[in-house]
PDB file of N, CA and C in Angstrom:
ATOM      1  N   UNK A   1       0.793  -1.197   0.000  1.00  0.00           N
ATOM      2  CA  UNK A   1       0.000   0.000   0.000  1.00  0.00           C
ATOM      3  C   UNK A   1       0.837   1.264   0.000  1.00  0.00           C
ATOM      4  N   UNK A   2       2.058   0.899   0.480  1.00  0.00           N
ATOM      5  CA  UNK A   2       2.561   2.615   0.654  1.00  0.00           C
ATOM      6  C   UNK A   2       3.597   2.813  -0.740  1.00  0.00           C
ATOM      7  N   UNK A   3       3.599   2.094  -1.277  1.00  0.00           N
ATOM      8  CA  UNK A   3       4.149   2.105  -3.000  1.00  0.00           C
ATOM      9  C   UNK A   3       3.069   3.097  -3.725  1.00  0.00           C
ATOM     10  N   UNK A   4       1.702   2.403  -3.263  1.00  0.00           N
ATOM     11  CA  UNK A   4       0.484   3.314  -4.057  1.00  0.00           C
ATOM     12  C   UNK A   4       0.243   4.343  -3.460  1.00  0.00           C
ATOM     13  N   UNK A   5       0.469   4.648  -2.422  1.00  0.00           N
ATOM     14  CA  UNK A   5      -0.403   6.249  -1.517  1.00  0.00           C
ATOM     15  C   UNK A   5      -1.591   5.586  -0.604  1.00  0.00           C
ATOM     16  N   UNK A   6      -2.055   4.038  -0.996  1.00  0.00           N
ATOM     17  CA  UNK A   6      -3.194   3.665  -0.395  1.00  0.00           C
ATOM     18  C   UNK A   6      -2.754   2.298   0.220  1.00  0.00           C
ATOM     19  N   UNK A   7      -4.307   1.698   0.968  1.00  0.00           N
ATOM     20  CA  UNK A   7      -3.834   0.750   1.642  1.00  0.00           C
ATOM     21  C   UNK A   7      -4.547  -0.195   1.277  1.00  0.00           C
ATOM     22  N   UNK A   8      -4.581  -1.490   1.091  1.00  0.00           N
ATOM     23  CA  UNK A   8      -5.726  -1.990   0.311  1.00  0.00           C
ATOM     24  C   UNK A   8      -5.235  -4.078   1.693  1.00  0.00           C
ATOM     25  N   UNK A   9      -6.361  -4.728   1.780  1.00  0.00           N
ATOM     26  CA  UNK A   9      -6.735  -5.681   2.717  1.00  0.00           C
ATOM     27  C   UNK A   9      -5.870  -6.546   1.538  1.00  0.00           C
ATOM     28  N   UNK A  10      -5.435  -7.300   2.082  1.00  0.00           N
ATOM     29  CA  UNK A  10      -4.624  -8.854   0.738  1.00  0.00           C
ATOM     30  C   UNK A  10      -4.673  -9.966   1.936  1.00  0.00           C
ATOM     31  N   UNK A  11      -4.766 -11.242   1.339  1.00  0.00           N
ATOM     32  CA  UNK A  11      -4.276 -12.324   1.616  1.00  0.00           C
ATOM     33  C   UNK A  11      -3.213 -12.664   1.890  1.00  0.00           C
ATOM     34  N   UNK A  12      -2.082 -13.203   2.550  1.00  0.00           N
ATOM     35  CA  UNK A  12      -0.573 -13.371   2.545  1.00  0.00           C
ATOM     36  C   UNK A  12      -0.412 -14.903   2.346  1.00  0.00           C
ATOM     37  N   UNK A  13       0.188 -15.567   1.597  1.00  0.00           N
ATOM     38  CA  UNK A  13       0.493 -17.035   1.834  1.00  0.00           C
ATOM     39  C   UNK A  13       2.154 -16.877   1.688  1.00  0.00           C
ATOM     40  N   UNK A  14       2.794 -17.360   3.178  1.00  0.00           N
ATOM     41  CA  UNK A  14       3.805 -17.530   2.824  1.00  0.00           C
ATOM     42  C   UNK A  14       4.955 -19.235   2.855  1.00  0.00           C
ATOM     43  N   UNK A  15       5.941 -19.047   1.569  1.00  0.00           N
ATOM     44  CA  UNK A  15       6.273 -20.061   1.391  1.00  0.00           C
ATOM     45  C   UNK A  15       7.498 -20.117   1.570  1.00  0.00           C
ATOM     46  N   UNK A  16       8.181 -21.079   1.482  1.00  0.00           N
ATOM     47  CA  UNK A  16       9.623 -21.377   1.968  1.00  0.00           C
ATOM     48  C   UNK A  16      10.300 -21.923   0.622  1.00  0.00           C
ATOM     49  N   UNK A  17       9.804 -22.806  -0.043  1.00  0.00           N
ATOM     50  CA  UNK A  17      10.162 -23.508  -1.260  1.00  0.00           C
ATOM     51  C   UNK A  17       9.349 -23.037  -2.584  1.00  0.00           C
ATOM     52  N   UNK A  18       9.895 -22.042  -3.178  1.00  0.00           N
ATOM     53  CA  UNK A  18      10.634 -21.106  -3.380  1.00  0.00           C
ATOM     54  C   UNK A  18      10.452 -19.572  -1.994  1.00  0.00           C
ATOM     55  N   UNK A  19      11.298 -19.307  -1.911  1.00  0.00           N
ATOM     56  CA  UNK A  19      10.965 -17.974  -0.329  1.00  0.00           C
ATOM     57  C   UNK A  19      10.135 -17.031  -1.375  1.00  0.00           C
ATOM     58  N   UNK A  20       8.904 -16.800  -0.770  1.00  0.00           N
ATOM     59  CA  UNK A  20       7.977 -16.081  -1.487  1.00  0.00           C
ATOM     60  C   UNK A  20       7.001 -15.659  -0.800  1.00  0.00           C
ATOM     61  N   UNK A  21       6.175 -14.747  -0.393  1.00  0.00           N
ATOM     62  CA  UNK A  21       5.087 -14.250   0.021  1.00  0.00           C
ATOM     63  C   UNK A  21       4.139 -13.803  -1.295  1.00  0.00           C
ATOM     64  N   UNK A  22       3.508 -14.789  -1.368  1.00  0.00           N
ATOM     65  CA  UNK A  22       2.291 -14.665  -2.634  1.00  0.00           C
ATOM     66  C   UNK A  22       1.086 -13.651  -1.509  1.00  0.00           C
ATOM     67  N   UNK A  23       0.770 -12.845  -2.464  1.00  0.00           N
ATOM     68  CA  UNK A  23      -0.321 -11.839  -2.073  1.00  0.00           C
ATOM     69  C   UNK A  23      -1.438 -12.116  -3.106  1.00  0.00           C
ATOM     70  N   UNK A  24      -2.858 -12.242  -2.203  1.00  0.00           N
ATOM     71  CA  UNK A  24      -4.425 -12.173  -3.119  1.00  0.00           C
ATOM     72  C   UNK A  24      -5.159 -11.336  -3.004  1.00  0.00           C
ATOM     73  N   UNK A  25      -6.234 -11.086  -3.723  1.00  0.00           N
ATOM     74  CA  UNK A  25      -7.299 -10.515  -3.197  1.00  0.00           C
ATOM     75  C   UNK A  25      -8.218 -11.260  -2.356  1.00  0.00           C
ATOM     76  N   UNK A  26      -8.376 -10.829  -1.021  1.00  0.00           N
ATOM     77  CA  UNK A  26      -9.321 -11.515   0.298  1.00  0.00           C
ATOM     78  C   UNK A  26     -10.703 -11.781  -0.631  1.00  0.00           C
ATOM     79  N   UNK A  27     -11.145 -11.499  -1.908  1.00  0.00           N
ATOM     80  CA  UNK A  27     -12.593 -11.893  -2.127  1.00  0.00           C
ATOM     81  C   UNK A  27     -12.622 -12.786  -3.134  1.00  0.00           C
ATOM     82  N   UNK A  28     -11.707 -13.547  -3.115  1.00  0.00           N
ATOM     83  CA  UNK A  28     -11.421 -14.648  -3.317  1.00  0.00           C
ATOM     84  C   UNK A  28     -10.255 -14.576  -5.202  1.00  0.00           C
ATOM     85  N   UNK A  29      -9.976 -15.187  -5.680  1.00  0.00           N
ATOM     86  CA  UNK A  29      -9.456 -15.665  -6.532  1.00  0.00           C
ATOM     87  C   UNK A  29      -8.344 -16.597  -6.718  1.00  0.00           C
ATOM     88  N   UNK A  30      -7.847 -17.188  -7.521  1.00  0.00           N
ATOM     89  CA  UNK A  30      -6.744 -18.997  -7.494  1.00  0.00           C
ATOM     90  C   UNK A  30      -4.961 -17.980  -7.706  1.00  0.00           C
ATOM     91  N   UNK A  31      -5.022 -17.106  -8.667  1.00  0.00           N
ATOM     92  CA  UNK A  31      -3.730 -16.558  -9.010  1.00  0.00           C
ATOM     93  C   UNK A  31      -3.512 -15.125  -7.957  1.00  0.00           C
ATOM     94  N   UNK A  32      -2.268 -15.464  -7.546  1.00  0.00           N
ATOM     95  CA  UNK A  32      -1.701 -14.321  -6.913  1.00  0.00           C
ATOM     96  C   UNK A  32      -1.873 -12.808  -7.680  1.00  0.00           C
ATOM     97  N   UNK A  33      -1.731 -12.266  -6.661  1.00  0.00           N
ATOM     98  CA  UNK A  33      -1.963 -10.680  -7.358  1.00  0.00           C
ATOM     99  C   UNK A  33      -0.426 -10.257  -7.086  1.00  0.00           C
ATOM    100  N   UNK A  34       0.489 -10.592  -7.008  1.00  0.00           N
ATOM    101  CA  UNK A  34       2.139 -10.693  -6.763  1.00  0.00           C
ATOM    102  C   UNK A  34       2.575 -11.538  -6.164  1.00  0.00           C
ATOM    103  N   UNK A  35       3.894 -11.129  -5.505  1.00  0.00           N
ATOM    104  CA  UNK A  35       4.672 -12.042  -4.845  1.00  0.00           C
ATOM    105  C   UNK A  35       6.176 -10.619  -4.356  1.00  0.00           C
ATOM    106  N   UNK A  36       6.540 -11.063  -2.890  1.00  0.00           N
ATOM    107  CA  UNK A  36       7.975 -10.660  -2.870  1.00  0.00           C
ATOM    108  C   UNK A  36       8.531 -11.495  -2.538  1.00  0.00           C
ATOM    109  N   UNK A  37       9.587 -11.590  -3.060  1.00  0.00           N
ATOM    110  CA  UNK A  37      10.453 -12.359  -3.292  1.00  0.00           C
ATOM    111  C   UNK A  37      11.230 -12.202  -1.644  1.00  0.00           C
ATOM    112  N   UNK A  38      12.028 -12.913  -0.733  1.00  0.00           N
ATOM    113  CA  UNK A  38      12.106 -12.791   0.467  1.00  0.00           C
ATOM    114  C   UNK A  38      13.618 -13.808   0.772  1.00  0.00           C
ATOM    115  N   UNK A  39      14.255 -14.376  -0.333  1.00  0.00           N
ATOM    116  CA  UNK A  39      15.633 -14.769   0.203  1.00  0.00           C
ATOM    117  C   UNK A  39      16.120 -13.611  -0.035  1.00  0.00           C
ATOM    118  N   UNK A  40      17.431 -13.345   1.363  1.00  0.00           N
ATOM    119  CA  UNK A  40      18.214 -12.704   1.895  1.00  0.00           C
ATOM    120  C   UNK A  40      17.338 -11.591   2.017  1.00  0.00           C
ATOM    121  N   UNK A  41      16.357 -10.970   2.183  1.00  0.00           N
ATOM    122  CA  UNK A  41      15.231 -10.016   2.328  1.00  0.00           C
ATOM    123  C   UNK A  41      15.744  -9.435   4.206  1.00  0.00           C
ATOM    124  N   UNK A  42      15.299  -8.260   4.128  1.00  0.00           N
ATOM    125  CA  UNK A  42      15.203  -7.509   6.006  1.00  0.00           C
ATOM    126  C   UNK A  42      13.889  -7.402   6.112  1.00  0.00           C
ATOM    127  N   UNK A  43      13.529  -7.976   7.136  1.00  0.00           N
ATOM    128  CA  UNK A  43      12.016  -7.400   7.791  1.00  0.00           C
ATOM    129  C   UNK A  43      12.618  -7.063   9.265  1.00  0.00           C
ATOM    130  N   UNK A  44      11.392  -5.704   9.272  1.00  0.00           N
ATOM    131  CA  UNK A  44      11.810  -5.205  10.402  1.00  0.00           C
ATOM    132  C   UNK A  44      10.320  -4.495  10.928  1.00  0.00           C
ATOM    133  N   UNK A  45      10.406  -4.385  12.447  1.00  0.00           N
ATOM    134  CA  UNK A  45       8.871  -3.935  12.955  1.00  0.00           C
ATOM    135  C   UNK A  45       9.269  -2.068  12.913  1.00  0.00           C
ATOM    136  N   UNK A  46       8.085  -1.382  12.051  1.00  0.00           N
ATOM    137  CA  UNK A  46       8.001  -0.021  11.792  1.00  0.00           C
ATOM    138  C   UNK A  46       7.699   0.964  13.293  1.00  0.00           C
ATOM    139  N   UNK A  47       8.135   0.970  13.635  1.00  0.00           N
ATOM    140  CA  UNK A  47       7.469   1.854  15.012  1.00  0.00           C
ATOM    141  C   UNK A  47       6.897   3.501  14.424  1.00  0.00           C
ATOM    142  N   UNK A  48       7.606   4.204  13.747  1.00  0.00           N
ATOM    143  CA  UNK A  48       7.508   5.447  13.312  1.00  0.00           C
ATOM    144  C   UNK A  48       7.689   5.820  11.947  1.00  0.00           C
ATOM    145  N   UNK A  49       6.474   5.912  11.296  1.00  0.00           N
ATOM    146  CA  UNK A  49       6.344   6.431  10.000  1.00  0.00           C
ATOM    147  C   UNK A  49       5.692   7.635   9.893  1.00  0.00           C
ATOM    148  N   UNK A  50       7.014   8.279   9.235  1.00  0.00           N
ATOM    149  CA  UNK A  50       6.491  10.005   9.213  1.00  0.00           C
ATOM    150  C   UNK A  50       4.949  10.159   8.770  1.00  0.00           C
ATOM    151  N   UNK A  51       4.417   9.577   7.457  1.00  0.00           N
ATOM    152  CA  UNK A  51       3.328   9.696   6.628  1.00  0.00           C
ATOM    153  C   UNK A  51       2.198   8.928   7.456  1.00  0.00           C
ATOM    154  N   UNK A  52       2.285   8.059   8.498  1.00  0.00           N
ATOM    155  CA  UNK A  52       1.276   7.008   8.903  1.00  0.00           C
ATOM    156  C   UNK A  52      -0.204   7.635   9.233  1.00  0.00           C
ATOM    157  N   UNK A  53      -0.201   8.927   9.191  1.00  0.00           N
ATOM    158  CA  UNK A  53      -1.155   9.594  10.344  1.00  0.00           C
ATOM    159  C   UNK A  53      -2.169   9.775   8.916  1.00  0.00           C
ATOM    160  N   UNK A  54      -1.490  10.316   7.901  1.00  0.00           N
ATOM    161  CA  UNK A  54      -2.277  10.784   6.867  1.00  0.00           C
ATOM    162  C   UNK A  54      -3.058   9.707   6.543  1.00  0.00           C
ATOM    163  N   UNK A  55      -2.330   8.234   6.558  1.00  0.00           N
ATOM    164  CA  UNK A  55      -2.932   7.127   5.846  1.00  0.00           C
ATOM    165  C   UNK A  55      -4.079   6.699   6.945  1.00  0.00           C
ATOM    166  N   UNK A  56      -4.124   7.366   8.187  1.00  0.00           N
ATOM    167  CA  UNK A  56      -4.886   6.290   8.932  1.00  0.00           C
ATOM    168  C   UNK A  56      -4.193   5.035   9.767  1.00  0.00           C
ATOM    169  N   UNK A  57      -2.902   4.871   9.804  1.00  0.00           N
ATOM    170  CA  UNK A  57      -2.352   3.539   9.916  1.00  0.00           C
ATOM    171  C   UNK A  57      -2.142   3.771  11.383  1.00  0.00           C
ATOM    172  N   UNK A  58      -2.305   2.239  12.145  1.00  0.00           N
ATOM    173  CA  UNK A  58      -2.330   2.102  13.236  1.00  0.00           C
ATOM    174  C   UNK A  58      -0.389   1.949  13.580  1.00  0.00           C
ATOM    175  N   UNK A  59      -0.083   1.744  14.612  1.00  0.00           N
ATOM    176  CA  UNK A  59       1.611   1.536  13.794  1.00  0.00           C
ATOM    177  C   UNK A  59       1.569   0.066  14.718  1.00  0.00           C
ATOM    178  N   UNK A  60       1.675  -0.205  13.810  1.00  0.00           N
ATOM    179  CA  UNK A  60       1.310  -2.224  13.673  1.00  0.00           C
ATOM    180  C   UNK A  60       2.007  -2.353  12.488  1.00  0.00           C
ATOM    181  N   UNK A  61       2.471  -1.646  12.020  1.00  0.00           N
ATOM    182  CA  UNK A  61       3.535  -1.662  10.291  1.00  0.00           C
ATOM    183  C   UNK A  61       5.077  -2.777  10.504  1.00  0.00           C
ATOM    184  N   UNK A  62       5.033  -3.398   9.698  1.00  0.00           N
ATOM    185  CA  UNK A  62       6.477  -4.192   9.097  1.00  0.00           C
ATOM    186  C   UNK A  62       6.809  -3.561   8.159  1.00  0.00           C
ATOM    187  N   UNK A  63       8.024  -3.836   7.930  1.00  0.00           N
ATOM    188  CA  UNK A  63       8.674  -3.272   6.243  1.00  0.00           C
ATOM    189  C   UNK A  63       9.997  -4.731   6.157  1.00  0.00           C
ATOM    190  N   UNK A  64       9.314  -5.103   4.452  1.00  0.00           N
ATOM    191  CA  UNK A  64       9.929  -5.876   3.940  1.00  0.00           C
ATOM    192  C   UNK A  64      11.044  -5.679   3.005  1.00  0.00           C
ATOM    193  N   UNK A  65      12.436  -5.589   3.100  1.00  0.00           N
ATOM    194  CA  UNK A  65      13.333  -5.130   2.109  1.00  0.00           C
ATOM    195  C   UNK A  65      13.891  -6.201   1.445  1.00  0.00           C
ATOM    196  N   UNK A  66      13.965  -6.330   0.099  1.00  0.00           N
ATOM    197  CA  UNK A  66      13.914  -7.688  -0.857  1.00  0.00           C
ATOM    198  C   UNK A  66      15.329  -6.913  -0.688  1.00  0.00           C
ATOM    199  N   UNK A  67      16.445  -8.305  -1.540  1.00  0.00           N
ATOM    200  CA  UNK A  67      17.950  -8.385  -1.862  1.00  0.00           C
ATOM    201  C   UNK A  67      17.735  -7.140  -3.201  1.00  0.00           C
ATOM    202  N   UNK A  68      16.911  -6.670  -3.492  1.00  0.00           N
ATOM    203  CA  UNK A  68      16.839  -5.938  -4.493  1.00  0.00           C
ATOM    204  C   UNK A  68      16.808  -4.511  -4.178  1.00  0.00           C
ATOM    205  N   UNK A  69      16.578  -3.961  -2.633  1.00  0.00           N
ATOM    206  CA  UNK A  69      16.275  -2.852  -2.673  1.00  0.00           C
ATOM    207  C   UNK A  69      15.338  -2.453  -2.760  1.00  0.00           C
ATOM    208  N   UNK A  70      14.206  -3.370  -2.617  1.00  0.00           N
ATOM    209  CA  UNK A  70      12.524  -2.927  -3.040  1.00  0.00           C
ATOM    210  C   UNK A  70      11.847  -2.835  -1.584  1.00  0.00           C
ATOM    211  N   UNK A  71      11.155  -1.893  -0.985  1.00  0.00           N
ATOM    212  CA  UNK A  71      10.517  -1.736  -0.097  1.00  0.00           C
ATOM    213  C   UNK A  71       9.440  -1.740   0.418  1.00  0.00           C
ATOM    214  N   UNK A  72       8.718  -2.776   1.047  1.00  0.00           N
ATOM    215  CA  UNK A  72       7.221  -3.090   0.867  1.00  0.00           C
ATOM    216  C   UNK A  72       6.689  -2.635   2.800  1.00  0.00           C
ATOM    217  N   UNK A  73       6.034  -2.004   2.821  1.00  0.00           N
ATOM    218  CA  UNK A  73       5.125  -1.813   3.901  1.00  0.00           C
ATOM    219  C   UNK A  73       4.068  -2.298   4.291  1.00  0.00           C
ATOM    220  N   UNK A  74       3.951  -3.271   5.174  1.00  0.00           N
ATOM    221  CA  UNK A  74       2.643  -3.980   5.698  1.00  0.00           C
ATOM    222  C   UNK A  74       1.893  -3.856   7.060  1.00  0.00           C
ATOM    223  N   UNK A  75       0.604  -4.272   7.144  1.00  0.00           N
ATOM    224  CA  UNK A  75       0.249  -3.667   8.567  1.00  0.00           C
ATOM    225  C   UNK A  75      -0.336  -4.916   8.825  1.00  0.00           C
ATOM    226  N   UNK A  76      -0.406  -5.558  10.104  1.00  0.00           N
ATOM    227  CA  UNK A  76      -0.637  -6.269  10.717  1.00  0.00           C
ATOM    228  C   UNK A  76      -1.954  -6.431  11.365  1.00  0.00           C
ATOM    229  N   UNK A  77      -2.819  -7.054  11.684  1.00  0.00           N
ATOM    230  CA  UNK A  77      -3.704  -7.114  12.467  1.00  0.00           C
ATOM    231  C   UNK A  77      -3.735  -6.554  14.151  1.00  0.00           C
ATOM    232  N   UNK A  78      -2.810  -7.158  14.399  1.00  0.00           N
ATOM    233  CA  UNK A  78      -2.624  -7.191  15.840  1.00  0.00           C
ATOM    234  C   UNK A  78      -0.604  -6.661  15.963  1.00  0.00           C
ATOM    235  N   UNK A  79      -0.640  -6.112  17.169  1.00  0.00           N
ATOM    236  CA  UNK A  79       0.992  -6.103  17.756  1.00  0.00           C
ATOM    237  C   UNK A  79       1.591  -7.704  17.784  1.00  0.00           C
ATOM    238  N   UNK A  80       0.832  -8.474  18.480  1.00  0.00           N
ATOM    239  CA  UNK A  80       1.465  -9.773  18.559  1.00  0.00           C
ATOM    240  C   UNK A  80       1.292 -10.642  17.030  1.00  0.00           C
ATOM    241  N   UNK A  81       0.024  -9.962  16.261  1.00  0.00           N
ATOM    242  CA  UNK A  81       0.260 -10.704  14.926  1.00  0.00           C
ATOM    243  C   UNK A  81       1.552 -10.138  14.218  1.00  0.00           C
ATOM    244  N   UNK A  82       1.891  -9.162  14.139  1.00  0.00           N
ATOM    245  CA  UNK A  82       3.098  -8.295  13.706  1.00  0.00           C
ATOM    246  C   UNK A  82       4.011  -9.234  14.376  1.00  0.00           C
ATOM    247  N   UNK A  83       4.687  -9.694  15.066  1.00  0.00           N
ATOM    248  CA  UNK A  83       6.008 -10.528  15.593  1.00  0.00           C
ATOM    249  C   UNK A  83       5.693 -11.588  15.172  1.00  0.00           C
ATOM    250  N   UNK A  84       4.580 -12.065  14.990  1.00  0.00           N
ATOM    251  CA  UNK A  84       4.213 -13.594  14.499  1.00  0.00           C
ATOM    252  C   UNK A  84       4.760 -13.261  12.810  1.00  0.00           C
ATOM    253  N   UNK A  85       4.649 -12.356  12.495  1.00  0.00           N
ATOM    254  CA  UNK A  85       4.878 -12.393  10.497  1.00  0.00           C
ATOM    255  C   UNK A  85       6.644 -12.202  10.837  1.00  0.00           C
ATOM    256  N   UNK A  86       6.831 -11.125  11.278  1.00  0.00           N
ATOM    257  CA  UNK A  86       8.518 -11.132  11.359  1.00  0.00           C
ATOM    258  C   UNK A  86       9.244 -12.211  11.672  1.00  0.00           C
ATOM    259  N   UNK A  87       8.799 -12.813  12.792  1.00  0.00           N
ATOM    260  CA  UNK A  87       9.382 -14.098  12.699  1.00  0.00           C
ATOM    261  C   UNK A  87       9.584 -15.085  11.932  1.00  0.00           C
ATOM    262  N   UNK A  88       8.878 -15.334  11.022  1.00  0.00           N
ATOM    263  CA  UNK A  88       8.310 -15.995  10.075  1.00  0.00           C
ATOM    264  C   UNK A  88       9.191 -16.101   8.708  1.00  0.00           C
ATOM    265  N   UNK A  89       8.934 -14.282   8.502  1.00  0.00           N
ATOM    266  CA  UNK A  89       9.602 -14.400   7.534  1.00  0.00           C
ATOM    267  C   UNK A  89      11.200 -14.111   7.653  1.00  0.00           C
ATOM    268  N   UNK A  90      11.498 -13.924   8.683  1.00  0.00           N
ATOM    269  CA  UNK A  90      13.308 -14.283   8.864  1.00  0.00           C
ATOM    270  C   UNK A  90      13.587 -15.760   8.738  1.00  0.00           C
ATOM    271  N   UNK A  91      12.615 -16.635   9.293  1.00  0.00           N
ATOM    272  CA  UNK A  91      13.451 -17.975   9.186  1.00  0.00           C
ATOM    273  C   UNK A  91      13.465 -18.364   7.744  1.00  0.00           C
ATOM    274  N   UNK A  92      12.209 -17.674   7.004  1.00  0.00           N
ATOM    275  CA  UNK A  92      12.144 -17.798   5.533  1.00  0.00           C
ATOM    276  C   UNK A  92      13.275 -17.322   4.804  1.00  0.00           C
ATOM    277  N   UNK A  93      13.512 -16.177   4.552  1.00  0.00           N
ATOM    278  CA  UNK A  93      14.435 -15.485   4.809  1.00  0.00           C
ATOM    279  C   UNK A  93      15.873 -15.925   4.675  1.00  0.00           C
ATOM    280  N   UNK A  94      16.058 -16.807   5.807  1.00  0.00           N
ATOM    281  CA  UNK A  94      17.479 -17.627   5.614  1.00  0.00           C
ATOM    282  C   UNK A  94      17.242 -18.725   5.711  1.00  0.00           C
ATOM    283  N   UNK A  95      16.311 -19.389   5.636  1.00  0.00           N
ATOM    284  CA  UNK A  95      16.416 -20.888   4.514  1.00  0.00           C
ATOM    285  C   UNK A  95      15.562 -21.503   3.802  1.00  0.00           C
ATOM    286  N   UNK A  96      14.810 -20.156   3.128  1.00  0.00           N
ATOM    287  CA  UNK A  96      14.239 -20.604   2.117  1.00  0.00           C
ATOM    288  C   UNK A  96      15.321 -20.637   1.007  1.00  0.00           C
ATOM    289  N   UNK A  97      14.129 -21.198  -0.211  1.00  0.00           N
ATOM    290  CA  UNK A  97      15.144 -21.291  -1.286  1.00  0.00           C
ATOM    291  C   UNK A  97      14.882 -20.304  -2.563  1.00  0.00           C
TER     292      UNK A  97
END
């Protein structure tokens, strides 16, 4: 969402074989609406985002940094769902494939 200016609800499935976080639309459909790519990737929990206030965002934010330099911003349900995804995707992270 913060690539677009907006924030929009997705699905997350994440995988290990290939390291991937496939993203859907929650109202259903079979093909991903992307993917980031997540070997050698940084996730990290957002505490302070200058822009968050404008968007509405609770700060429950992750940020995903691909080996590429690409920067993805996500918001979490919950504080403890937020450590549940970071965790997650670090072990992905370093041993996915």
């Amino acid at each position: 969402g913060h690539r677009r200016k907006n924030w929009k609800v997705r699905k997350f499935v994440l995988r290990d074989d290939p390291a991937y976080l496939h993203y859907y639309d929650p109202a259903g459909g079979e093909e991903p609406l992307g993917a980031i790519h997540l070997r050698g990737c940084v996730v990290t929990a957002v505490e302070d985002m200058p822009d968050s206030k404008k968007y509405d965002v609770d700060n429950i934010l992750f940020e995903i940094i691909t080996a590429d330099e690409i920067h993805y911003y996500l918001q979490a349900a919950s504080s403890a769902e937020r450590t549940e995804w970071i965790k997650a995707i670090q072990a992905v992270a370093r041993t996915g494939k």
